[in-house]
Protein backbone atom coordinates (compact mmCIF):
# COMPACT_ATOMS: atom_id res chain seq x y z
CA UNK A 1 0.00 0.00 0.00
CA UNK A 2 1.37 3.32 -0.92
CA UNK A 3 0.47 7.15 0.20
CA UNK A 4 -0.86 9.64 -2.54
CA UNK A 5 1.26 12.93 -0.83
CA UNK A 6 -1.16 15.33 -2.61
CA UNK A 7 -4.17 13.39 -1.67
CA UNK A 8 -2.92 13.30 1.90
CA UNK A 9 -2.76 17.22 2.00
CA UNK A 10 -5.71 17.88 1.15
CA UNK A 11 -7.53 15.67 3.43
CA UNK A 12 -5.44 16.58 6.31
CA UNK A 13 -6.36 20.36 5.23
CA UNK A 14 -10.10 19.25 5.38
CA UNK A 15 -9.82 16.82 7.68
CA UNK A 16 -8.47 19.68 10.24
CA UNK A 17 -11.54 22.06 8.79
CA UNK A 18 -13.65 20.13 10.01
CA UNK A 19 -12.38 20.15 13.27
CA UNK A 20 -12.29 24.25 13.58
CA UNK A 21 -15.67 23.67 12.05
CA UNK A 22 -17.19 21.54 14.71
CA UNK A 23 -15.21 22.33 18.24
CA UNK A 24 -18.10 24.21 19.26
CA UNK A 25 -21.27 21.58 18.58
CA UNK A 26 -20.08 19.70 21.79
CA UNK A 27 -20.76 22.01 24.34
CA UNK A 28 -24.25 22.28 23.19
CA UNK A 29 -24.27 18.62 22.60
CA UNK A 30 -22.61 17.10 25.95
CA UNK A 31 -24.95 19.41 28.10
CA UNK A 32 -27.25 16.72 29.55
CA UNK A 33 -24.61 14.66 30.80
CA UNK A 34 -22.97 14.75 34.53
CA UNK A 35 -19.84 15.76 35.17
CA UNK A 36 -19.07 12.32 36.57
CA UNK A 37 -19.34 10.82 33.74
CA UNK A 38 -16.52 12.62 31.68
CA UNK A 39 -14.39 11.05 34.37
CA UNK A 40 -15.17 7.46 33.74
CA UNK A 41 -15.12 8.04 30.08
CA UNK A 42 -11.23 9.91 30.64
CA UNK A 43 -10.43 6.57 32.43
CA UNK A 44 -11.68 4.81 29.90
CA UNK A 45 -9.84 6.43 27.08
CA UNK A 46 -6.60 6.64 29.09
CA UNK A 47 -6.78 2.66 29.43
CA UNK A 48 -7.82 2.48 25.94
CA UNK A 49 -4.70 3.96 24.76
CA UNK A 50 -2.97 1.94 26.90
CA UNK A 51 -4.54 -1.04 25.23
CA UNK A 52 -3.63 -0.10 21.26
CA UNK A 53 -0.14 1.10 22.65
CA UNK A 54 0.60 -2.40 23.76
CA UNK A 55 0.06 -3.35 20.34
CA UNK A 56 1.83 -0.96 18.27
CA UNK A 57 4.74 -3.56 16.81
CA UNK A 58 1.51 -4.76 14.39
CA UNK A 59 -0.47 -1.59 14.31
CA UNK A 60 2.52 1.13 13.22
CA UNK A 61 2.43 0.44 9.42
CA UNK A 62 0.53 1.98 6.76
CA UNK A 63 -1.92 -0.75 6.13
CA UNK A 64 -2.66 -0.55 9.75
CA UNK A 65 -2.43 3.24 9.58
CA UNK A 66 -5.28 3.58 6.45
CA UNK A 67 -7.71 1.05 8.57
CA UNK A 68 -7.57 2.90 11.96
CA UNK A 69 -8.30 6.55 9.39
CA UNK A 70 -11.03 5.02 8.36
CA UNK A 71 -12.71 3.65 10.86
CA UNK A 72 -12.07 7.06 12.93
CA UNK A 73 -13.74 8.99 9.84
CA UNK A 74 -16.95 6.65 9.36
CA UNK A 75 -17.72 6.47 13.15
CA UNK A 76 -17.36 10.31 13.25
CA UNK A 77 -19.68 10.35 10.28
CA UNK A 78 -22.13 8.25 11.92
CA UNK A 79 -22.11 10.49 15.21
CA UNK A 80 -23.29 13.45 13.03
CA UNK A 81 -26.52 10.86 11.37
CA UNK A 82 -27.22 9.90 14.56
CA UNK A 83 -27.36 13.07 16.01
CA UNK A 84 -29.83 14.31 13.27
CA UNK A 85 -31.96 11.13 13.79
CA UNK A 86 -31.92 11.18 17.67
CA UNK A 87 -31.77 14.88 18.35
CA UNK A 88 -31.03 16.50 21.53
CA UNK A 89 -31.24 14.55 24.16
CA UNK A 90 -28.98 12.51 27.23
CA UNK A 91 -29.13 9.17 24.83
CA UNK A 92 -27.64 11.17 22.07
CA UNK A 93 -25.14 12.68 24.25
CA UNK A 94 -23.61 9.56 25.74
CA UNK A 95 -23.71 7.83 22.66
CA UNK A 96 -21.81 10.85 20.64
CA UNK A 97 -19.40 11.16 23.65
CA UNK A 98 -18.48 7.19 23.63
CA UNK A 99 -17.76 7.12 20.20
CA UNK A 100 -15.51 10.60 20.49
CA UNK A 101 -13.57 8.88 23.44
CA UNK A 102 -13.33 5.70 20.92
CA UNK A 103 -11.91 7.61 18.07
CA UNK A 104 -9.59 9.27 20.54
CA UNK A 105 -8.16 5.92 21.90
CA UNK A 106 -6.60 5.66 18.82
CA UNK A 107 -5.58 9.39 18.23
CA UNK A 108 -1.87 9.19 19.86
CA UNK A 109 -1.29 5.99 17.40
CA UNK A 110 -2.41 7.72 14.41
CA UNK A 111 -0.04 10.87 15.39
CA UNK A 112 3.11 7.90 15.62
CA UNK A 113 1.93 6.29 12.13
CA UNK A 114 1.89 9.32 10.35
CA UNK A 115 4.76 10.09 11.37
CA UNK A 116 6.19 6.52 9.83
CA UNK A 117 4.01 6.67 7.32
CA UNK A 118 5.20 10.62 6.12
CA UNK A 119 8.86 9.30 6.19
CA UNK A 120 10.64 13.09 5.80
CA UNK A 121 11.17 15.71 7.87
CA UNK A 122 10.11 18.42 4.79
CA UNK A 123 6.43 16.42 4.33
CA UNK A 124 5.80 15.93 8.06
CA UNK A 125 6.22 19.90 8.06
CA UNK A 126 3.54 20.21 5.23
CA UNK A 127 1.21 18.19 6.54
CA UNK A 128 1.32 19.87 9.76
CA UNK A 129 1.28 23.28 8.03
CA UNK A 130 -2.01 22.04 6.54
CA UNK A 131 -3.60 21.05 9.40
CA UNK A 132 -2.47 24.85 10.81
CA UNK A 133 -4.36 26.23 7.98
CA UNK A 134 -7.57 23.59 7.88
CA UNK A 135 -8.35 24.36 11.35
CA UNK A 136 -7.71 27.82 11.22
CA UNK A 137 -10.25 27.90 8.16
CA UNK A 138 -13.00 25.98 10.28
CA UNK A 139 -12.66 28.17 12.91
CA UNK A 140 -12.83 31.04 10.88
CA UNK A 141 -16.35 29.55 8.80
CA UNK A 142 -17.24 28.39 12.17
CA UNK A 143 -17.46 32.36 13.63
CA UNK A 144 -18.95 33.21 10.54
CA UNK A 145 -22.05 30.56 10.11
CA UNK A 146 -22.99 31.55 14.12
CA UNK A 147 -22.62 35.39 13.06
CA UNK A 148 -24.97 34.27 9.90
CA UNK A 149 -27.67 32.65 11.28
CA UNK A 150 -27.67 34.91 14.66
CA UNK A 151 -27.28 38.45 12.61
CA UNK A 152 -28.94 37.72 9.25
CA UNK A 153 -31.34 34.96 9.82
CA UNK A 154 -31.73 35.38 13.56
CA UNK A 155 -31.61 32.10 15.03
CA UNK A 156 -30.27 31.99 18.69
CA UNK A 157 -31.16 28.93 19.86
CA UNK A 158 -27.82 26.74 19.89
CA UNK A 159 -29.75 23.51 19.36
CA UNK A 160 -31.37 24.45 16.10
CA UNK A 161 -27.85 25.96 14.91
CA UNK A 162 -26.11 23.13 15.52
CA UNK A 163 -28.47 20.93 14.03
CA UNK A 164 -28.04 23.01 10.87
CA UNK A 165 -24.46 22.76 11.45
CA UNK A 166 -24.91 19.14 10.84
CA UNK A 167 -25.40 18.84 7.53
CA UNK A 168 -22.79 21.02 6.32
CA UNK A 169 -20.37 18.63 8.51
CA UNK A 170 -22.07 15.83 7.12
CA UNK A 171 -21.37 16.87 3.31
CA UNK A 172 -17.44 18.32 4.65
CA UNK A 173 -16.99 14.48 6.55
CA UNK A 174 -18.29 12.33 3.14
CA UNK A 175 -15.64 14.34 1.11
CA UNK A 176 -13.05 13.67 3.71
CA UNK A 177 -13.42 10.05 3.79
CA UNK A 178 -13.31 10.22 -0.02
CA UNK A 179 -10.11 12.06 0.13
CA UNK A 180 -8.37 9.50 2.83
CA UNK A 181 -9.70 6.85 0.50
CA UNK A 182 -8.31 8.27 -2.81
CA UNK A 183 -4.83 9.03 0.08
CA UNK A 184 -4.00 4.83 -0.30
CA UNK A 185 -3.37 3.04 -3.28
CA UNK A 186 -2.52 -0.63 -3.53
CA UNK A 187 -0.20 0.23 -6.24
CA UNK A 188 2.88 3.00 -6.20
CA UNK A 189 1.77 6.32 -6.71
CA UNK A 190 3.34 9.15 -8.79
CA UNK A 191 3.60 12.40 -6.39
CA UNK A 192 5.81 14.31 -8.83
């Protein structure tokens, strides 16, 4: 299995968008649950890591790397369906919080394997330059779609805003599990 570079860019740029996009919708989603509870699920993701560190002799390759991508991208897909089928409620918000903890279990190995995976010095500092710039860009249409809807279409209520946050997340997460898709190829890429 080999790495597209240019592919990789751009979904790390995107992938990183999304992330300045969305940091907000948890606040308004995790509201219903207990403080408590963040506790267990930080023990739970610290032992977690624990877990898929242990294993990292058969996990820190790029096969290994592309699998654990894409499972992290399709369950964060899945959190935004489900919350637009489930809504606002304490269900929703346990459920969306689990699988964020489970896609964070494997966030320190996916920070070693691309670094194994990147190989150079010079691409490790584009692809971190790109995720500089993707999140500053979410962050930046992030302020702007809460100025839109409260200034021109006046919607306060963080519920309904997120909710129509949603959808643009859900259209910006399919293209960046395209991207990571077209990022691995079977057979050896041309970059240049």
């Amino acid at each position: 299995m080999k790495l597209n570079k240019k592919k990789f860019l751009s979904y790390k740029l995107f992938n990183s968008s999304f992330t300045g996009l969305s940091i907000g919708i948890l606040f308004t989603i995790y509201e219903p649950i207990k403080p408590l509870f963040f506790s267990i699920g930080g023990i739970i993701l610290a032992l977690g890591m624990l877990i898929v560190a242990r294993y990292y002799d058969s996990l820190l390759n790029i096969r290994s790397f592309y699998k654990i991508s894409l499972l992290v991208e399709v369950i964060i897909l899945l959190t935004l369906l489900f919350y637009l089928i489930f809504k606002q409620n304490l269900f929703s918000a346990l459920i969306i919080y689990c699988s964020y903890q489970l896609t964070f279990i494997f966030g320190g190995y996916l920070v070693r394997a691309e670094t194994l995976v990147a190989k150079n010095k010079e691409y490790l500092g584009k692809i971190d330059t790109k995720k500089q710039i993707g999140y500053l860009f979410g962050l930046v249409c992030s302020f702007i779609f809460y100025q839109l809807l409260e200034n021109g279409f006046k919607i306060y209520n963080p519920i309904i805003q997120i909710s129509i946050l949603h959808y643009i997340l859900i259209c910006l997460q399919i293209h960046i599990l395209d991207l990571l898709i077209k990022s691995f190829s079977k057979r050896k890429i041309n970059n240049y």
